[in-house]
Protein backbone atom coordinates (compact mmCIF):
# COMPACT_ATOMS: atom_id res chain seq x y z
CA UNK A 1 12.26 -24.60 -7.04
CA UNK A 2 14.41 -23.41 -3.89
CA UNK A 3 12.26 -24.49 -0.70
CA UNK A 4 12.42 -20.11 -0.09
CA UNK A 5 10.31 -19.56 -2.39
CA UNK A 6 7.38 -21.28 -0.52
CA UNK A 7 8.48 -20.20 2.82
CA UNK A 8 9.57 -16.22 2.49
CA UNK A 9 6.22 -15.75 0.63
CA UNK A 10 4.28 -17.49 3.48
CA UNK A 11 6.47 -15.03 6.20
CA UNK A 12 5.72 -12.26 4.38
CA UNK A 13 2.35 -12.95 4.19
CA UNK A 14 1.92 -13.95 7.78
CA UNK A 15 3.58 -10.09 7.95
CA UNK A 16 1.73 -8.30 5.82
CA UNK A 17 -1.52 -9.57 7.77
CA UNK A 18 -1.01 -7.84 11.08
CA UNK A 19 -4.22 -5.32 10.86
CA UNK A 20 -2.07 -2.58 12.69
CA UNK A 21 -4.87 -0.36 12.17
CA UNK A 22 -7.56 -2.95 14.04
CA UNK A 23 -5.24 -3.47 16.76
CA UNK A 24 -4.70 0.47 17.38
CA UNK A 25 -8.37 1.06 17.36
CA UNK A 26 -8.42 -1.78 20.17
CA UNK A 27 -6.28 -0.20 22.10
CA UNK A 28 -8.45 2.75 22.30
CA UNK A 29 -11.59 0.62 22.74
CA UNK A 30 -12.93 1.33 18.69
CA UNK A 31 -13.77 -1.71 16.05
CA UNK A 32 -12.14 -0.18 12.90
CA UNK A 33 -14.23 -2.34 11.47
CA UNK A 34 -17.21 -1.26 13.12
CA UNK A 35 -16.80 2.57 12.61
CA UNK A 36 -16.46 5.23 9.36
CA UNK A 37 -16.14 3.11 6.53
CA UNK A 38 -14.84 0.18 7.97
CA UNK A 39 -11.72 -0.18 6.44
CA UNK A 40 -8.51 -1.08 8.88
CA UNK A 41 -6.45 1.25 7.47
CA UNK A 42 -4.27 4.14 8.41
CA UNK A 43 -7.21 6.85 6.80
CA UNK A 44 -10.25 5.67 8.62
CA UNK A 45 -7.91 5.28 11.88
CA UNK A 46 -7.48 9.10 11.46
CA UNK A 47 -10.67 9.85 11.18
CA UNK A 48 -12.14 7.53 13.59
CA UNK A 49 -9.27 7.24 16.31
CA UNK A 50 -7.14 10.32 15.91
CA UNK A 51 -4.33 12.18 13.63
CA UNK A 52 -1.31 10.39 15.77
CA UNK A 53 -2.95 7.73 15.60
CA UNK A 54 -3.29 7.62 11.76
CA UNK A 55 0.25 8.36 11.03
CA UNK A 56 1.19 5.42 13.21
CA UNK A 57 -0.61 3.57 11.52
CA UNK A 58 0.25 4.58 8.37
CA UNK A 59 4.22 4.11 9.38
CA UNK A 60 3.57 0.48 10.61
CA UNK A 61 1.35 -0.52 7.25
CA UNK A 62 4.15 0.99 5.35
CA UNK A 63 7.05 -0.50 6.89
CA UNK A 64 5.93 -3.75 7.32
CA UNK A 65 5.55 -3.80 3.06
CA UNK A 66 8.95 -2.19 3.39
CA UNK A 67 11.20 -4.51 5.43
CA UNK A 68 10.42 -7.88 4.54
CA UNK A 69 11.28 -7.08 0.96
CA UNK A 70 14.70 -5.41 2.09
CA UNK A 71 15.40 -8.33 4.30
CA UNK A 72 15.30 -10.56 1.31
CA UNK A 73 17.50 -8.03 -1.04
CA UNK A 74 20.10 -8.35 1.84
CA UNK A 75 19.84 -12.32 2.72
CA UNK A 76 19.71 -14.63 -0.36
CA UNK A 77 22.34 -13.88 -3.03
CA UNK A 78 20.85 -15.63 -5.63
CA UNK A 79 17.31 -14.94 -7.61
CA UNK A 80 17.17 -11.72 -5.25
CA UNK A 81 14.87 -9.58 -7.62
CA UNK A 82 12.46 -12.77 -8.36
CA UNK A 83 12.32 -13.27 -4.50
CA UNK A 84 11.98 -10.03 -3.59
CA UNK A 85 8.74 -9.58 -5.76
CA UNK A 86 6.86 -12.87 -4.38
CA UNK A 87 7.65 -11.41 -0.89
CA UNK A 88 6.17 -7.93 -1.98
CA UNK A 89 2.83 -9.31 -3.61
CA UNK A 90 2.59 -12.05 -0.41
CA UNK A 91 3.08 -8.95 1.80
CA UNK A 92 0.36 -6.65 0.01
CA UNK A 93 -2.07 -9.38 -0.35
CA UNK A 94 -1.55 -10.13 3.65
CA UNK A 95 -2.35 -6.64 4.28
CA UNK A 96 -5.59 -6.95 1.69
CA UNK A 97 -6.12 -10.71 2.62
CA UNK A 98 -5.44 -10.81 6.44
CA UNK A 99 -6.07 -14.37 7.81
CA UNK A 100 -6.19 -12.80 11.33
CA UNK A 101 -9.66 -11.00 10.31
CA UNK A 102 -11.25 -13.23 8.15
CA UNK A 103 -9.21 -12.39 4.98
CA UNK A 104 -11.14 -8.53 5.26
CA UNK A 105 -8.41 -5.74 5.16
CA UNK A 106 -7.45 -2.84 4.03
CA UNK A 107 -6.75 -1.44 0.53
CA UNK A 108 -2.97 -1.85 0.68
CA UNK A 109 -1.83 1.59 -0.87
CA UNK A 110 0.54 2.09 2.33
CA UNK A 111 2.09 -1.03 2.39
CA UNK A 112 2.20 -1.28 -1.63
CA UNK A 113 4.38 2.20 -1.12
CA UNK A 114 6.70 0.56 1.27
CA UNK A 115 7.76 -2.53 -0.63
CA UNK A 116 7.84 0.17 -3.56
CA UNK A 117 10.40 1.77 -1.48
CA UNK A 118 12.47 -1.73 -1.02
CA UNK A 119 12.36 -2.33 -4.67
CA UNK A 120 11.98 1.18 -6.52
CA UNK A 121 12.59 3.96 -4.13
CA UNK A 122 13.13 6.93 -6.90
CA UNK A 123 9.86 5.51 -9.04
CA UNK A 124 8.09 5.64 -5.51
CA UNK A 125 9.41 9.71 -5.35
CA UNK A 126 7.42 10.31 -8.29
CA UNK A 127 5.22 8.73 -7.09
CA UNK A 128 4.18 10.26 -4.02
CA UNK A 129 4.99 13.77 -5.25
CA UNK A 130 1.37 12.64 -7.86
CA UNK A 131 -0.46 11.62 -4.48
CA UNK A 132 0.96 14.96 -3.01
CA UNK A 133 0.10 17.31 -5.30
CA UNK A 134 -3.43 15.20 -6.47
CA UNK A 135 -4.60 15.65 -2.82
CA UNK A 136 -3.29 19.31 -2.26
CA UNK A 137 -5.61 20.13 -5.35
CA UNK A 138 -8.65 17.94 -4.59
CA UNK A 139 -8.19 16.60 -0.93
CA UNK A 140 -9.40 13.33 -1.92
CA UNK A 141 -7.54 10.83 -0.60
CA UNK A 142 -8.50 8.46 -2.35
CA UNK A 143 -8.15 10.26 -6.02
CA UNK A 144 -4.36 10.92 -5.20
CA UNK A 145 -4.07 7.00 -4.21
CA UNK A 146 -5.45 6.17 -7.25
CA UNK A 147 -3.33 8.13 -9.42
CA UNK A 148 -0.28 7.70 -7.48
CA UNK A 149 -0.50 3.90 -8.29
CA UNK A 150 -0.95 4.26 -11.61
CA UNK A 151 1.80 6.61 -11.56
CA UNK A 152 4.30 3.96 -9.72
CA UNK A 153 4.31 1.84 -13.01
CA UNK A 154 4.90 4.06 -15.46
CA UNK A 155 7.85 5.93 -13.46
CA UNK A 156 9.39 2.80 -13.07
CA UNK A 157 9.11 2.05 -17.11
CA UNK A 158 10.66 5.68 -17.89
CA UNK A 159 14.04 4.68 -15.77
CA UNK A 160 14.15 1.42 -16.76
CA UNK A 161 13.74 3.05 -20.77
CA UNK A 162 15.58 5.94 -20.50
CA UNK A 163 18.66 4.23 -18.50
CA UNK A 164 19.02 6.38 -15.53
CA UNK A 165 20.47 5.12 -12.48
CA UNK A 166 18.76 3.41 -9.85
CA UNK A 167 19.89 1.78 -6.01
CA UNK A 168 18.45 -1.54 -7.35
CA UNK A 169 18.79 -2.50 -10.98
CA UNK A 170 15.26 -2.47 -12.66
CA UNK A 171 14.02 -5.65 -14.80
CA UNK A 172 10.90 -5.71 -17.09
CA UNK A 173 9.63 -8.43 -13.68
CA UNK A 174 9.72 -5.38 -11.42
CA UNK A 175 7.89 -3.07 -14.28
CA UNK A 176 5.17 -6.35 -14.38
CA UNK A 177 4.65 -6.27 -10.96
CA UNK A 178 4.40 -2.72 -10.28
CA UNK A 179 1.37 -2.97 -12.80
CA UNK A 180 0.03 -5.86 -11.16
CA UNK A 181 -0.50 -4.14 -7.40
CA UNK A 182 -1.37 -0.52 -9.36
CA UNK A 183 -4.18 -3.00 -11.10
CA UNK A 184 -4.73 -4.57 -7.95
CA UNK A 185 -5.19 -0.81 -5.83
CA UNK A 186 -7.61 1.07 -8.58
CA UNK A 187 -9.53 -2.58 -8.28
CA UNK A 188 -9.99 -2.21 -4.63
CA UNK A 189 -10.86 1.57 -5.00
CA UNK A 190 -14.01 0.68 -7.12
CA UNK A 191 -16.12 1.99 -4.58
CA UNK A 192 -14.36 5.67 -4.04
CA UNK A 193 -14.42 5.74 -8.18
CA UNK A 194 -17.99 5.08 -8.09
CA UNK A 195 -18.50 7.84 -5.07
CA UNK A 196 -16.50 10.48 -6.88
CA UNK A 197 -18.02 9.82 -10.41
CA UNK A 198 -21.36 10.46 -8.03
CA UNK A 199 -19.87 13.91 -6.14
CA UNK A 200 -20.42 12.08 -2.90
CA UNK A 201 -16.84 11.33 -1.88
CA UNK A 202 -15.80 12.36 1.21
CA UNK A 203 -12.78 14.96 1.11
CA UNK A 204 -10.54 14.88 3.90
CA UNK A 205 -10.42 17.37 6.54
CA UNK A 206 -14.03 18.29 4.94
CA UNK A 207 -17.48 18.38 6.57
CA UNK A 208 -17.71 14.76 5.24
CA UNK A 209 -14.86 13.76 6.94
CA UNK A 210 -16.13 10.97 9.16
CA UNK A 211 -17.96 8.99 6.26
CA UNK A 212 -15.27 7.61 3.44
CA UNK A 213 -11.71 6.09 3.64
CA UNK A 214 -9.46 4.63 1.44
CA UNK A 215 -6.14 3.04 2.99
């Protein structure tokens, strides 16, 4: 095995671990960690921090899933799609798995959508028009995350059967994986499925807007 494939993972990794959203809510004098529902990610930032603060957040998380995996499509010639994929889980499971906090971070839906993007970009469309219109019609945030990543893997499987064109060619690896991290987000969602099975999920914008979070 090429030496990249031990050392691209580890960079991605080391990537995918910067806890934007902890180090924003420093910068304004908050623990993330310490306030709404303790998650680092871009939704309690906006609830806890502020709106601009969110969406920064949310742009960092995603494009730090994003880049590393494009970097790799446009460096290495050879094994591109295999190497692309180990950088895309090590990225995700940075941002999940940060070593800079203790290996306790977020729930990766943001950065999951931006190596999506590097890999998939017109699965990752359909995508995010199922998280639009799920959280137009329910505002949960976390509902529409949940079905947008279940939605990822089987948009990806009806262009890769049906043959329609893609930027990036699409390989039964890429369908594998897109399962994998749509496993991996419903599986760190456990406790939003267990608050909206109970009716005591937080909607967003809603009078129970400071409690839950999900990125």
């Amino acid at each position: 095995m090429n030496l990249e494939y031990f050392i691209v993972p580890a960079a991605a990794y080391l990537v995918g671990a910067i806890p934007f959203g902890y180090l924003i809510g420093r910068l304004h004098g908050i623990d993330i960690r310490k306030v709404g529902s303790g998650n680092i990610g871009a939704t309690n930032v906006t609830r806890t921090v502020g709106k601009i603060q969110g969406k920064i957040c949310f742009l960092l998380d995603f494009l730090k899933g994003a880049l590393p995996v494009a970097l790799v499509n446009s460096v290495f010639m050879q094994d591109t799609a295999n190497l692309a994929l180990a950088a895309g889980l090590a990225v995700i499971l940075g941002h999940i798995f940060p070593i800079y906090l203790k290996f306790r971070g977020g729930k990766g839906v943001a950065t999951a959508a931006g190596v999506a993007l590097a890999l998939a970009p017109y699965p990752l469309l359909c995508a995010l028009l199922v998280w639009l219109v799920t959280f137009l019609t329910t505002r949960y945030v976390s509902l529409a995350s949940i079905v947008a990543a279940a939605a990822l893997p089987v948009a990806a499987a009806l262009f890769f059967g049906l043959g329609l064109p893609t930027p990036f060619p699409l390989g039964a690896s890429t369908l594998i994986f897109f399962t994998l991290i749509a496993l991996l987000a419903i599986l760190r969602h456990v406790s939003n499925i267990k608050r909206l099975l109970n009716g005591t999920e937080s909607r967003f914008g809603g009078d129970g807007d400071k409690r839950g979070t999900q990125r």
